[in-house]
N, C-alpha and C. Protein backbone atom coordinates (compact mmCIF):
# COMPACT_ATOMS: atom_id res chain seq x y z
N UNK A 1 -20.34 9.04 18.75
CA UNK A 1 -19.30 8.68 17.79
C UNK A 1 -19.65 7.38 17.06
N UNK A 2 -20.48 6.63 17.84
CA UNK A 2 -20.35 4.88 17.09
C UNK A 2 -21.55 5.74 15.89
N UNK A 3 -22.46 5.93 16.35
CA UNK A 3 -23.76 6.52 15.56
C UNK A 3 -23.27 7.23 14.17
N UNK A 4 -22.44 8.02 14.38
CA UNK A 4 -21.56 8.81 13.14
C UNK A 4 -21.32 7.88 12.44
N UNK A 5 -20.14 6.83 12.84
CA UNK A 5 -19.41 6.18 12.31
C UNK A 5 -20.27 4.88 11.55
N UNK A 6 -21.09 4.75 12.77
CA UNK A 6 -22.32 3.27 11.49
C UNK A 6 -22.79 4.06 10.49
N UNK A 7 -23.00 5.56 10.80
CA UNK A 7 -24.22 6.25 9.04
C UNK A 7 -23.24 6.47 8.37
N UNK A 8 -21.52 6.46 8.82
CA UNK A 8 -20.82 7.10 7.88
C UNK A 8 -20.15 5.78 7.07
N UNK A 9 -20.38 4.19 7.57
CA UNK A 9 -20.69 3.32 6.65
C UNK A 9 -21.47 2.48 6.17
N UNK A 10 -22.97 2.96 6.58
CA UNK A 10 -23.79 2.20 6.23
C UNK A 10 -24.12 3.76 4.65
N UNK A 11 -23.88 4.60 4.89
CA UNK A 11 -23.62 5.36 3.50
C UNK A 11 -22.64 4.76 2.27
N UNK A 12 -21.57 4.80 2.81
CA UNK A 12 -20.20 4.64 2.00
C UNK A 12 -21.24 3.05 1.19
N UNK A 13 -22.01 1.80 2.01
CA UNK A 13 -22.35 0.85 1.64
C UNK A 13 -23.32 1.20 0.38
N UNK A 14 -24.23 2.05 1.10
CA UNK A 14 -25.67 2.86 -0.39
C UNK A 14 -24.93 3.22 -1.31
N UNK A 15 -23.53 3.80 -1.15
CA UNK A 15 -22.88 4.41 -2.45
C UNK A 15 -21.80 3.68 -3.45
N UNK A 16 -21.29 2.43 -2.23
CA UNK A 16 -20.85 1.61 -3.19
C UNK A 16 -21.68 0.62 -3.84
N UNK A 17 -23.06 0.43 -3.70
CA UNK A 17 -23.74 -1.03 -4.21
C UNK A 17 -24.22 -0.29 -5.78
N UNK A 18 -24.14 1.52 -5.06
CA UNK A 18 -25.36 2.23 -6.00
C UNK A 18 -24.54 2.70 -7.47
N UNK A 19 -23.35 3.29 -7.29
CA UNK A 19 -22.60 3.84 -8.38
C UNK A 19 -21.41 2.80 -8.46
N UNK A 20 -21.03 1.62 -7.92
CA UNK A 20 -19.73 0.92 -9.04
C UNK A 20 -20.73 -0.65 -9.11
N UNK A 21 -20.26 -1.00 -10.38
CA UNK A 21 -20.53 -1.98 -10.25
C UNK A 21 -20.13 -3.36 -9.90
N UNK A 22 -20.38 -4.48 -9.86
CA UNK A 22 -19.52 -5.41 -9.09
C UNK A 22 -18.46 -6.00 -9.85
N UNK A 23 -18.12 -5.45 -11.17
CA UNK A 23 -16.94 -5.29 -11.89
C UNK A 23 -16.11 -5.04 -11.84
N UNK A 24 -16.09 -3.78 -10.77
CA UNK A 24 -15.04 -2.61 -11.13
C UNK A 24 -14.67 -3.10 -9.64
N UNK A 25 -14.75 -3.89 -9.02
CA UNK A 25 -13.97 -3.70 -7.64
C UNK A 25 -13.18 -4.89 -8.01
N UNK A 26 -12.16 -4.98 -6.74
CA UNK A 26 -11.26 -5.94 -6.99
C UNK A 26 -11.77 -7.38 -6.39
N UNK A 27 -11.62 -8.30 -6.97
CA UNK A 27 -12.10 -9.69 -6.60
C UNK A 27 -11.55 -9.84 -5.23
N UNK A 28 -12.31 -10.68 -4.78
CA UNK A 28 -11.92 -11.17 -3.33
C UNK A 28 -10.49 -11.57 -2.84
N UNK A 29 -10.97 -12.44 -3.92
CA UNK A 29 -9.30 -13.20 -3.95
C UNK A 29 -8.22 -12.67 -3.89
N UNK A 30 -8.41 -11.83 -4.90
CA UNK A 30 -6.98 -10.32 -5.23
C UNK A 30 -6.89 -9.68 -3.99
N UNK A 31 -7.57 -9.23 -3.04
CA UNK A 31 -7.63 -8.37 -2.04
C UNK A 31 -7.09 -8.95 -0.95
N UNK A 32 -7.42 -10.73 -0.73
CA UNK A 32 -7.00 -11.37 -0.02
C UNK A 32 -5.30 -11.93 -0.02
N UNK A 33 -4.90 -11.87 -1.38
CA UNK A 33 -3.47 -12.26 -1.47
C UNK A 33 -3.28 -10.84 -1.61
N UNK A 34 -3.57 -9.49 -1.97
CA UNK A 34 -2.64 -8.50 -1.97
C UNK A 34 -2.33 -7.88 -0.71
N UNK A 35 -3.28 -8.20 0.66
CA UNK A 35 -2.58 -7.77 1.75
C UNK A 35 -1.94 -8.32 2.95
N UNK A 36 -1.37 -9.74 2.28
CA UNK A 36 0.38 -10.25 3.18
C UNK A 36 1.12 -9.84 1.97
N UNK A 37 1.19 -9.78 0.91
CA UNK A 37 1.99 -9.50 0.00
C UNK A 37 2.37 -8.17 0.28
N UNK A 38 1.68 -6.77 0.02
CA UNK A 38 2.10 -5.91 0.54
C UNK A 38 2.44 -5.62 2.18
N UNK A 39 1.93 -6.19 2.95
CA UNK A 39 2.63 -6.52 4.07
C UNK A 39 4.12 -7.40 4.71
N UNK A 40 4.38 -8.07 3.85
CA UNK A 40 5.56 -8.53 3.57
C UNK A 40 6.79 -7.64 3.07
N UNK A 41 6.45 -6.90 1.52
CA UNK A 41 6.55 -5.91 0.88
C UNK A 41 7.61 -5.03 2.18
N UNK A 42 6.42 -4.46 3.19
CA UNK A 42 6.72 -3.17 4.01
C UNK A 42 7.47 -3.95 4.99
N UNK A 43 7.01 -4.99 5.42
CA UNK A 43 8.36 -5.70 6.49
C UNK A 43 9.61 -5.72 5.96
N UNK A 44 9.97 -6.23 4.33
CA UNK A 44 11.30 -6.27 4.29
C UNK A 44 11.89 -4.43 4.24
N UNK A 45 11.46 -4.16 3.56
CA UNK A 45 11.88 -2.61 3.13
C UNK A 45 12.21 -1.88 4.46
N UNK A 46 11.47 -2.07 5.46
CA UNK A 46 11.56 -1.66 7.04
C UNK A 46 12.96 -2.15 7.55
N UNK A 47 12.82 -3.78 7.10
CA UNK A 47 14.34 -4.09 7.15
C UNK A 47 15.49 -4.07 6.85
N UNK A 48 15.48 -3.23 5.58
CA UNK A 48 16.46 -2.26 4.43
C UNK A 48 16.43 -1.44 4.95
N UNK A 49 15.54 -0.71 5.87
CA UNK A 49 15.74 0.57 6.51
C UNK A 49 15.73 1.91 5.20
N UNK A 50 14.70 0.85 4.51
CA UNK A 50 13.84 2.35 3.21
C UNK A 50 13.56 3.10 4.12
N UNK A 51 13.67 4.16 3.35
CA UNK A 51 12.29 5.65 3.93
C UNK A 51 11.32 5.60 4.02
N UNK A 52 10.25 5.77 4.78
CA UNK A 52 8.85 5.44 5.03
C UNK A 52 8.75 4.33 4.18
N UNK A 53 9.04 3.04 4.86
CA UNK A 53 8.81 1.28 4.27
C UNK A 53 7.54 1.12 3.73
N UNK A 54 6.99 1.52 5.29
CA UNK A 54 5.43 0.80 5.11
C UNK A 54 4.52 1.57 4.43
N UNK A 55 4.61 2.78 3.84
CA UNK A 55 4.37 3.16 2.81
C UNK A 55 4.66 2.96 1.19
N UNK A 56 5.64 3.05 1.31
CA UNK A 56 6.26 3.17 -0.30
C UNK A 56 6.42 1.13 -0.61
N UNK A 57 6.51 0.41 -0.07
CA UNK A 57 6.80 -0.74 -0.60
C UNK A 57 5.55 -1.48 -0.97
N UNK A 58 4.38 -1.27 -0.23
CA UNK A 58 3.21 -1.72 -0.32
C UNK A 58 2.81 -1.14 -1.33
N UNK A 59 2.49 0.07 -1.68
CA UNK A 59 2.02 0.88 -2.92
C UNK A 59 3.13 0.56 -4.20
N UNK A 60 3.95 0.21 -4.06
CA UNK A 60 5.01 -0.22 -5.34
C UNK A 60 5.16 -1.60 -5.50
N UNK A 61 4.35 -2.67 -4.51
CA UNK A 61 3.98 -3.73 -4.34
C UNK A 61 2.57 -4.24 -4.93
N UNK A 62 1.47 -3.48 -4.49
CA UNK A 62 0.51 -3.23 -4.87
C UNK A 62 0.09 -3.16 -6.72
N UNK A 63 1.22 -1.84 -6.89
CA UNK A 63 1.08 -1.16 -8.46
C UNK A 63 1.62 -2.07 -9.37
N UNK A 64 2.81 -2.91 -8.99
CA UNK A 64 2.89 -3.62 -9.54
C UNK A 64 2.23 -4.94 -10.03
N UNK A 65 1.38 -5.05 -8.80
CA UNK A 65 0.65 -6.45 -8.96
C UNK A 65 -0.27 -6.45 -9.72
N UNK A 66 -0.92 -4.85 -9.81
CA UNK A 66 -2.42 -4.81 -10.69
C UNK A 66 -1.78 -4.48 -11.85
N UNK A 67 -0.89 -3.51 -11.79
CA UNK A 67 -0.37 -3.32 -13.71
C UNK A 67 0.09 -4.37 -14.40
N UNK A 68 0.41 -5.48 -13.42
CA UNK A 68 0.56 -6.48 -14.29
C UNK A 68 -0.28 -7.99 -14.67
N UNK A 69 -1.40 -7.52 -14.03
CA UNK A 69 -2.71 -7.90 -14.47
C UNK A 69 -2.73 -9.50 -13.24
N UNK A 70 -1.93 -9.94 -12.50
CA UNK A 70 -1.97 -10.67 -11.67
C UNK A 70 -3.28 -10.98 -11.22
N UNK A 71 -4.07 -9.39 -11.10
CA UNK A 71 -5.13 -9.31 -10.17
C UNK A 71 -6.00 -8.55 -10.58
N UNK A 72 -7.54 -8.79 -10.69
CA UNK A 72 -8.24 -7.51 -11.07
C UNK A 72 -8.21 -5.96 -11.16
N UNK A 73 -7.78 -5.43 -11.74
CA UNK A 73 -7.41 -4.04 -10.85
C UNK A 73 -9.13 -3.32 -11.28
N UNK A 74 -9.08 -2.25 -10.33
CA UNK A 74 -10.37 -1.29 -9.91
C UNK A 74 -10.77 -0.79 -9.01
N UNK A 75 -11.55 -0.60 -8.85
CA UNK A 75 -12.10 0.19 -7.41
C UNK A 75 -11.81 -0.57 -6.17
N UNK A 76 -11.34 0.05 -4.65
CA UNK A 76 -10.85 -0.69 -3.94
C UNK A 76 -12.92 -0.58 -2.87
N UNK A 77 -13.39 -1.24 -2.35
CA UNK A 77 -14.76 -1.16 -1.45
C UNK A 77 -14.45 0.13 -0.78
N UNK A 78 -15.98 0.82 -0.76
CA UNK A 78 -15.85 2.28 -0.48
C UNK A 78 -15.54 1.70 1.59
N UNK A 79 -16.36 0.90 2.26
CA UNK A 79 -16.41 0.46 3.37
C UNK A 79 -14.74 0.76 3.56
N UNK A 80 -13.91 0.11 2.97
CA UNK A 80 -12.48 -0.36 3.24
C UNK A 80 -11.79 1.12 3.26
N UNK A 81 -12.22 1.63 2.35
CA UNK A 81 -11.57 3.34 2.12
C UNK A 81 -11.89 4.36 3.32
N UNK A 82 -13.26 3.75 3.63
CA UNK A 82 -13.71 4.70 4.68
C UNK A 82 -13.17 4.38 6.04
N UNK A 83 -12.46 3.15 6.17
CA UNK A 83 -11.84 2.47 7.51
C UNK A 83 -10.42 2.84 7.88
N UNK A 84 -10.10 2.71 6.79
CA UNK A 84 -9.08 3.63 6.23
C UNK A 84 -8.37 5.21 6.55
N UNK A 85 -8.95 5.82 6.13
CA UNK A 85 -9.67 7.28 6.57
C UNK A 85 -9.68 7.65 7.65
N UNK A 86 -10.40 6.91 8.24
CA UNK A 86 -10.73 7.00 9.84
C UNK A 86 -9.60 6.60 10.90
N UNK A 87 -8.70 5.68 10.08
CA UNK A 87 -7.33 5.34 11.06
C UNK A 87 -6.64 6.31 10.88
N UNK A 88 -6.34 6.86 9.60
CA UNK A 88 -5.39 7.69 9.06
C UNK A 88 -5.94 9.01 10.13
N UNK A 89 -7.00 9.71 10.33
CA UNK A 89 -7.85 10.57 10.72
C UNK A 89 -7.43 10.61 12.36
N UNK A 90 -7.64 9.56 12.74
CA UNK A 90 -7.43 9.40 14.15
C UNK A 90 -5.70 8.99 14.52
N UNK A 91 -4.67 8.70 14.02
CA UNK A 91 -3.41 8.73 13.59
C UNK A 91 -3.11 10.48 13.88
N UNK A 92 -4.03 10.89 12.79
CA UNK A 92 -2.76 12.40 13.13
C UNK A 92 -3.29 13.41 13.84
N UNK A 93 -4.76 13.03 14.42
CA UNK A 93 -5.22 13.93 15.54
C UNK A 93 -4.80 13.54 16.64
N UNK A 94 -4.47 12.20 16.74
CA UNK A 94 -4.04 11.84 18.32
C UNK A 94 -2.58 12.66 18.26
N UNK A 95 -1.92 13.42 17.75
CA UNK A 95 -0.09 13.29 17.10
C UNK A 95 -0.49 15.09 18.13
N UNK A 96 -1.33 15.52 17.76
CA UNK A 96 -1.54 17.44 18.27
C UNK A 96 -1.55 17.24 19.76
N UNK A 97 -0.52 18.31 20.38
CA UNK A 97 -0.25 18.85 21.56
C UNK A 97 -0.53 20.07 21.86
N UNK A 98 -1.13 20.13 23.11
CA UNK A 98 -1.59 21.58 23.68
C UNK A 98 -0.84 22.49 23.26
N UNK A 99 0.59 22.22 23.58
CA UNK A 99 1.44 23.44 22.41
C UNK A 99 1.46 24.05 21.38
N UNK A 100 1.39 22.74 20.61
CA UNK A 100 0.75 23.26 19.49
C UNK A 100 -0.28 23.57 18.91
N UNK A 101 -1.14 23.47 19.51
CA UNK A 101 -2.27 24.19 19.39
C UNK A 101 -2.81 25.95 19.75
N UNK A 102 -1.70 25.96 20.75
CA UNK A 102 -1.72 27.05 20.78
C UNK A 102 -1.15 28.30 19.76
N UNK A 103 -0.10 27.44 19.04
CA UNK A 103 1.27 28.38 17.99
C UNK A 103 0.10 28.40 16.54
N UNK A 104 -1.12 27.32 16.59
CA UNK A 104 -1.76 27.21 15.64
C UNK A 104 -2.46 28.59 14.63
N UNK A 105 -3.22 29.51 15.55
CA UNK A 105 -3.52 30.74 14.40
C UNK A 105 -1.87 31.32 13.57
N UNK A 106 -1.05 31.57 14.69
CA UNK A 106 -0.07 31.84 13.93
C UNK A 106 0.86 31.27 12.62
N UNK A 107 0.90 29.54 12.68
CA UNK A 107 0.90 28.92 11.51
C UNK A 107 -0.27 29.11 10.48
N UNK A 108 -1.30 29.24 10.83
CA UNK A 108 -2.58 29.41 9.82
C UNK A 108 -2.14 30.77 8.98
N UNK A 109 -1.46 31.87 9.76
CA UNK A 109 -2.14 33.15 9.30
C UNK A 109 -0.58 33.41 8.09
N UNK A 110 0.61 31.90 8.53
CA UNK A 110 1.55 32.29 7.69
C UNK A 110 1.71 30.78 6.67
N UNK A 111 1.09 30.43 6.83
CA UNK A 111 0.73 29.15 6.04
C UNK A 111 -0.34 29.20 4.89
N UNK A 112 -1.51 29.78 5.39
CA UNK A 112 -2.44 30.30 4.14
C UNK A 112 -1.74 30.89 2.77
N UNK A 113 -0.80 32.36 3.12
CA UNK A 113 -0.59 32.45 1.84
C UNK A 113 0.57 32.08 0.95
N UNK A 114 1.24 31.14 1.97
CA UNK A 114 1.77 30.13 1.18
C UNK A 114 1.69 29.34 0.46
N UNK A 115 0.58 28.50 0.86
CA UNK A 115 0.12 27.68 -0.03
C UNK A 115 -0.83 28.52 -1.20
N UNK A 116 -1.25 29.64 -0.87
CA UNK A 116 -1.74 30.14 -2.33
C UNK A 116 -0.55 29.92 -3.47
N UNK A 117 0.66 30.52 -2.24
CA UNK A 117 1.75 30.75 -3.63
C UNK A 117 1.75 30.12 -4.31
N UNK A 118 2.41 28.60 -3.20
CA UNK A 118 2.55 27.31 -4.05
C UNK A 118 1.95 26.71 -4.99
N UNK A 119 0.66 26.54 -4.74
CA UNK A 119 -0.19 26.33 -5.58
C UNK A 119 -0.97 27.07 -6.71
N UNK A 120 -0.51 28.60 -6.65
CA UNK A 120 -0.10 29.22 -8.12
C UNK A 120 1.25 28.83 -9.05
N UNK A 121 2.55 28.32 -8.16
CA UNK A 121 3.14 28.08 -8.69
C UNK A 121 2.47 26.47 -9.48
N UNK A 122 2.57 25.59 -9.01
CA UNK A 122 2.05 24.57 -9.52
C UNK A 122 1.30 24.26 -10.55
N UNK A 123 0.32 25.13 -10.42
CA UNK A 123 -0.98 25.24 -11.35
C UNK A 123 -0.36 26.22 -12.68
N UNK A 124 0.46 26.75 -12.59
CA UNK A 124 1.33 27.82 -13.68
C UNK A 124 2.57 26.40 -14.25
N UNK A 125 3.04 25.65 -13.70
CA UNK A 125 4.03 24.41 -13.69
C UNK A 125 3.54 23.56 -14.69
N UNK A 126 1.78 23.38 -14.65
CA UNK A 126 0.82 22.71 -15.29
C UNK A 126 0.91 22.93 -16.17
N UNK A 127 0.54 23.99 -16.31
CA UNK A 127 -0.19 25.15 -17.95
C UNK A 127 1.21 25.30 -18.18
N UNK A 128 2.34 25.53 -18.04
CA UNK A 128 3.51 25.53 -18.87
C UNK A 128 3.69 24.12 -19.77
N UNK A 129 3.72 23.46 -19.12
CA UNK A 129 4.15 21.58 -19.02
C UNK A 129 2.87 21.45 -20.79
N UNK A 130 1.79 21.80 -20.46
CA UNK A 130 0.89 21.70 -21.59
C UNK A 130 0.70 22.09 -22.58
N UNK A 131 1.57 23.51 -22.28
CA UNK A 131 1.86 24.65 -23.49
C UNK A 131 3.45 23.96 -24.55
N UNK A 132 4.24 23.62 -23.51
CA UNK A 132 5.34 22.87 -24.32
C UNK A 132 5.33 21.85 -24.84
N UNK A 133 4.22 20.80 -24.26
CA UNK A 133 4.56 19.42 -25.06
C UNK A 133 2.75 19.30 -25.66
N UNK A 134 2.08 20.29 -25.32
CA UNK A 134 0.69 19.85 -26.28
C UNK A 134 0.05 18.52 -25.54
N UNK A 135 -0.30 18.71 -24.42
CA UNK A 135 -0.63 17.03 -24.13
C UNK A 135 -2.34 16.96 -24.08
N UNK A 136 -2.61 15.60 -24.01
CA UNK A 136 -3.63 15.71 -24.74
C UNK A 136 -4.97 15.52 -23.26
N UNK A 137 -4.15 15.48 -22.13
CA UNK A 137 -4.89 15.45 -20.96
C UNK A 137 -5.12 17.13 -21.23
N UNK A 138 -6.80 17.27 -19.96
CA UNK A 138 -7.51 18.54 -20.04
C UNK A 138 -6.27 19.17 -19.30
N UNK A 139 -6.24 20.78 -18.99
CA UNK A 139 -5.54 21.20 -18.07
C UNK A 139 -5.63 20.99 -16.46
N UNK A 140 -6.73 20.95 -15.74
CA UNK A 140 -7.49 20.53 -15.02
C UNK A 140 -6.39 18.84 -13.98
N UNK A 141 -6.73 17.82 -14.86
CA UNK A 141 -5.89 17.19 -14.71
C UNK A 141 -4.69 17.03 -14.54
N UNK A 142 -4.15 18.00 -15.16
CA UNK A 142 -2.30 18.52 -15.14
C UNK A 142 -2.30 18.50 -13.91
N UNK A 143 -3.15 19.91 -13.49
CA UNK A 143 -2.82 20.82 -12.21
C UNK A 143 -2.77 19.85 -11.00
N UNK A 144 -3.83 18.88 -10.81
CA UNK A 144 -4.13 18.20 -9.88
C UNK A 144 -3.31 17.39 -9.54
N UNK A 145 -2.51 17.01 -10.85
CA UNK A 145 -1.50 16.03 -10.95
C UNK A 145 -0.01 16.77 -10.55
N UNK A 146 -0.12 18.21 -10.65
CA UNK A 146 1.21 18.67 -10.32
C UNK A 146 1.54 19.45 -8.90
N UNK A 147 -0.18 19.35 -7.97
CA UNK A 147 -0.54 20.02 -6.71
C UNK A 147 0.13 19.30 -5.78
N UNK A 148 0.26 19.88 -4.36
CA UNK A 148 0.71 19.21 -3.48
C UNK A 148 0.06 18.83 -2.10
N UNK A 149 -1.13 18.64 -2.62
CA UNK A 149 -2.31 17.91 -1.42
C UNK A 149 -1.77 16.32 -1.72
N UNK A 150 -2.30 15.70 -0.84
CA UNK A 150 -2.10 14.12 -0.26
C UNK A 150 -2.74 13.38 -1.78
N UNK A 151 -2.47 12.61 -1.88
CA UNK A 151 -2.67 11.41 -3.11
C UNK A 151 -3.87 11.18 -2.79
N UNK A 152 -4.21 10.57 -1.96
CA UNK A 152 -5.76 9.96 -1.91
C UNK A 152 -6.47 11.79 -2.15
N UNK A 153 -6.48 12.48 -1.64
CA UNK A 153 -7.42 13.99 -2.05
C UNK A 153 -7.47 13.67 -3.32
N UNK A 154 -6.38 14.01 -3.74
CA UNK A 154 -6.10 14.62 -5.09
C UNK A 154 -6.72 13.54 -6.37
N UNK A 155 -6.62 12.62 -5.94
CA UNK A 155 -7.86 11.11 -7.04
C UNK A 155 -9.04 11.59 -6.69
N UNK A 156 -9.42 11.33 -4.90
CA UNK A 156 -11.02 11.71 -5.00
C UNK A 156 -11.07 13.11 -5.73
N UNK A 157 -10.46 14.29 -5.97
CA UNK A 157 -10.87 15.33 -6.31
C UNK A 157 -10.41 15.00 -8.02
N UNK A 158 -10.00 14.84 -8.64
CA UNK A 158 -10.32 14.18 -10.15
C UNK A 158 -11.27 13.36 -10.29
N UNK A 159 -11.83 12.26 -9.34
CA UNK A 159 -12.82 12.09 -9.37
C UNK A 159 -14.17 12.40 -9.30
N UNK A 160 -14.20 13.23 -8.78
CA UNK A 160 -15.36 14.31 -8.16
C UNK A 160 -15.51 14.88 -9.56
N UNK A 161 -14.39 15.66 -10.37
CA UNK A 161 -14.73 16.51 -11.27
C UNK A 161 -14.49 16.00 -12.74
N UNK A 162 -14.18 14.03 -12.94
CA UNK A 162 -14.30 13.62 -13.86
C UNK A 162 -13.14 13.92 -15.13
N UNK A 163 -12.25 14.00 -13.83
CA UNK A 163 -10.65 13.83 -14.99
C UNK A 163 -10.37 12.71 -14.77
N UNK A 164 -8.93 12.20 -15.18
CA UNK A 164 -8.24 11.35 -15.77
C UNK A 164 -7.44 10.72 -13.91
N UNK A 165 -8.24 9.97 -13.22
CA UNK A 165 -7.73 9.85 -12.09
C UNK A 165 -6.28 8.76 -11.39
N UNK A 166 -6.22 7.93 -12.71
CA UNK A 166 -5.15 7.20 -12.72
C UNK A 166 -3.99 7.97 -13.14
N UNK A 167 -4.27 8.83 -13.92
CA UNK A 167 -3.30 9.79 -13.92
C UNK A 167 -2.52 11.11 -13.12
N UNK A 168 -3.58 11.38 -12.44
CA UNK A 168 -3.12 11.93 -11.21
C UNK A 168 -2.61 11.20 -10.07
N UNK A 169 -2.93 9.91 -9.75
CA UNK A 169 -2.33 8.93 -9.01
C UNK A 169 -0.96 8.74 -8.91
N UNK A 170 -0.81 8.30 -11.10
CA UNK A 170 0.87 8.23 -11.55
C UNK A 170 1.66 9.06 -10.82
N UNK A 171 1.31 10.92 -11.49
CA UNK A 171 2.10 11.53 -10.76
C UNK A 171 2.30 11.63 -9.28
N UNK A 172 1.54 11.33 -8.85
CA UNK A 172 1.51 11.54 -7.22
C UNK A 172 2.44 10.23 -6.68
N UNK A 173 2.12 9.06 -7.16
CA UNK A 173 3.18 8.20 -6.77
C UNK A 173 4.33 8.03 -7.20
N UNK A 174 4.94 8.68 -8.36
CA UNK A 174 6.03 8.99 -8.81
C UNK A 174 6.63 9.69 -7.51
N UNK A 175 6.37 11.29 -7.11
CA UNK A 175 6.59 12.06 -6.52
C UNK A 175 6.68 11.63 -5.12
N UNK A 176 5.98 10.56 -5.00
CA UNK A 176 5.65 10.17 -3.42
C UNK A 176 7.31 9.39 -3.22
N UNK A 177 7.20 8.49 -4.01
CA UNK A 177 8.99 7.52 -4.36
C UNK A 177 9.68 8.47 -4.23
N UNK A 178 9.76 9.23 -5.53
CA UNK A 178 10.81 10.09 -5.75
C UNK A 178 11.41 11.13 -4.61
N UNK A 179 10.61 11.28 -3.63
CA UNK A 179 11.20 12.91 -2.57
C UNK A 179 11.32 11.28 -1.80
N UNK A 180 10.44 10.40 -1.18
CA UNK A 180 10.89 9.40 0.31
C UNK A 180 12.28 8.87 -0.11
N UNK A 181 12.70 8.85 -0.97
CA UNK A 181 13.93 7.94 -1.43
C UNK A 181 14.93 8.46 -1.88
N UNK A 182 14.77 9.71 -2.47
CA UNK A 182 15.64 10.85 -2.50
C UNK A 182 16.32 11.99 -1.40
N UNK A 183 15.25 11.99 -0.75
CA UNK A 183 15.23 13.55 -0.01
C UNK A 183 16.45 13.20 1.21
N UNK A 184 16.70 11.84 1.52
CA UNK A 184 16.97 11.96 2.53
C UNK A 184 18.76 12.29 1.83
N UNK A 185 19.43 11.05 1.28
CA UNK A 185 20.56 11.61 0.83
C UNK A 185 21.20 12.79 0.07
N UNK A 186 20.26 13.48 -0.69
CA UNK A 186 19.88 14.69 -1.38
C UNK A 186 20.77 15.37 -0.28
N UNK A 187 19.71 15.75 0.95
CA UNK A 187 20.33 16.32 2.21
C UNK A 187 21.42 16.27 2.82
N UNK A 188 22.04 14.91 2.94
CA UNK A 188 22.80 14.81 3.30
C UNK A 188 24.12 15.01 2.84
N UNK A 189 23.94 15.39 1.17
CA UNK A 189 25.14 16.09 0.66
C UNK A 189 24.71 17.01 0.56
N UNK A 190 24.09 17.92 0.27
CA UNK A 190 24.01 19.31 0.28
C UNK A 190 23.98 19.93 2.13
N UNK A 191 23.94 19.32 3.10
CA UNK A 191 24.14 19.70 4.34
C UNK A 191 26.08 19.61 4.79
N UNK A 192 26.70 19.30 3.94
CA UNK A 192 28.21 19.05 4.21
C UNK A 192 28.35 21.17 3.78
N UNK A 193 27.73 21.68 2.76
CA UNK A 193 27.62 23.10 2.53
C UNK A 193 27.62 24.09 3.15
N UNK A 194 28.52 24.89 3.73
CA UNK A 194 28.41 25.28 4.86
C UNK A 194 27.41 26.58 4.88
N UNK A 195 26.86 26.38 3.81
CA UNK A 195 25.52 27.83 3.63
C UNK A 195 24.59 26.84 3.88
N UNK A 196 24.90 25.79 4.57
CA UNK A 196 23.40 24.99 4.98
C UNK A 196 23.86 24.52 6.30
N UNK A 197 25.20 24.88 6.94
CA UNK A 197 25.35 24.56 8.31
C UNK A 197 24.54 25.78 9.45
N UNK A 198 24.40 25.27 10.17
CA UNK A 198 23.69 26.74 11.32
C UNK A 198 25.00 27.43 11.46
């Protein structure tokens, strides 16, 4: 495992020195005041008892700081992304129980063509959205922007194929706010319905 994990950043290192330049990342400095700031950010919001705090306050903490030019904005170090990754990675594999692992083909075999659906619906959500207002992003970009894979995928995969990746971000963090901060009271009046009581 250590062996994996040194080639899997002494790579991420060959690929960040090789394709960004020392422009496009964020200055030291910026990186260094943006994480008590967004850590602060997620402490109070935790203490408001937001919806997922330590998510949503840091990233709306964050977005704000670079859109408003406070701080370099750009590429965050591939090293940092990949550390990243690997918490997140090891976070939701430690979360699986023998139980569930077992119920697993059966979620696979009714989960697969769901998400085809979904993601015909989505990708049809796109190409409508483009057909009505003419926009001047590729279609490509729409879709990615209107899919429902994880935010970080969905940039690296505009990235990968050289769309518009801040723009798929937008939507994704729109959407990310919009359901954590919504969904919960949403529910809670439409659960008073008694076609939503058991």
């Amino acid at each position: 495992m250590r062996r994996l994990t040194a080639e899997l950043i002494r790579d991420a290192r060959l690929t960040d020195n090789t394709i960004h330049i020392a422009t496009q990342h964020l200055n030291d400095t910026g990186c260094l005041w943006l994480v008590p700031i967004c850590g602060l950010a997620g402490w109070g919001a935790a203490r408001l008892r937001m919806p997922t705090a330590w998510f949503l306050a840091p990233m709306i903490a964050a977005g704000v700081i670079s859109g408003s030019g406070l701080i370099a904005s750009g590429h965050m170090p591939a090293t940092l992304l990949l550390v990243a990754k690997l918490v997140v990675g090891f976070s939701l594999g430690a979360k699986f129980k023998r139980e569930a692992m077992r119920s697993l083909p059966r979620a696979i075999a009714i989960g697969i063509p769901l998400l085809i659906l979904i993601g015909g619906l989505c990708a049809g959500a796109a190409i409508a959205v483009d057909l009505l207002i003419g926009s001047s992003e590729p279609v490509p970009t729409l879709i990615l922007g209107f899919s429902i894979g994880g935010m970080a995928e969905m940039v690296l995969t505009a990235k990968a194929l050289s769309q518009n990746a801040a723009l798929v971000a937008a939507f994704h963090a729109v959407r990310a706010v919009s359901v954590n901060l919504l969904a919960g009271p949403l529910w809670a009046r439409i659960s008073r319905y008694p076609l939503f009581k058991d």
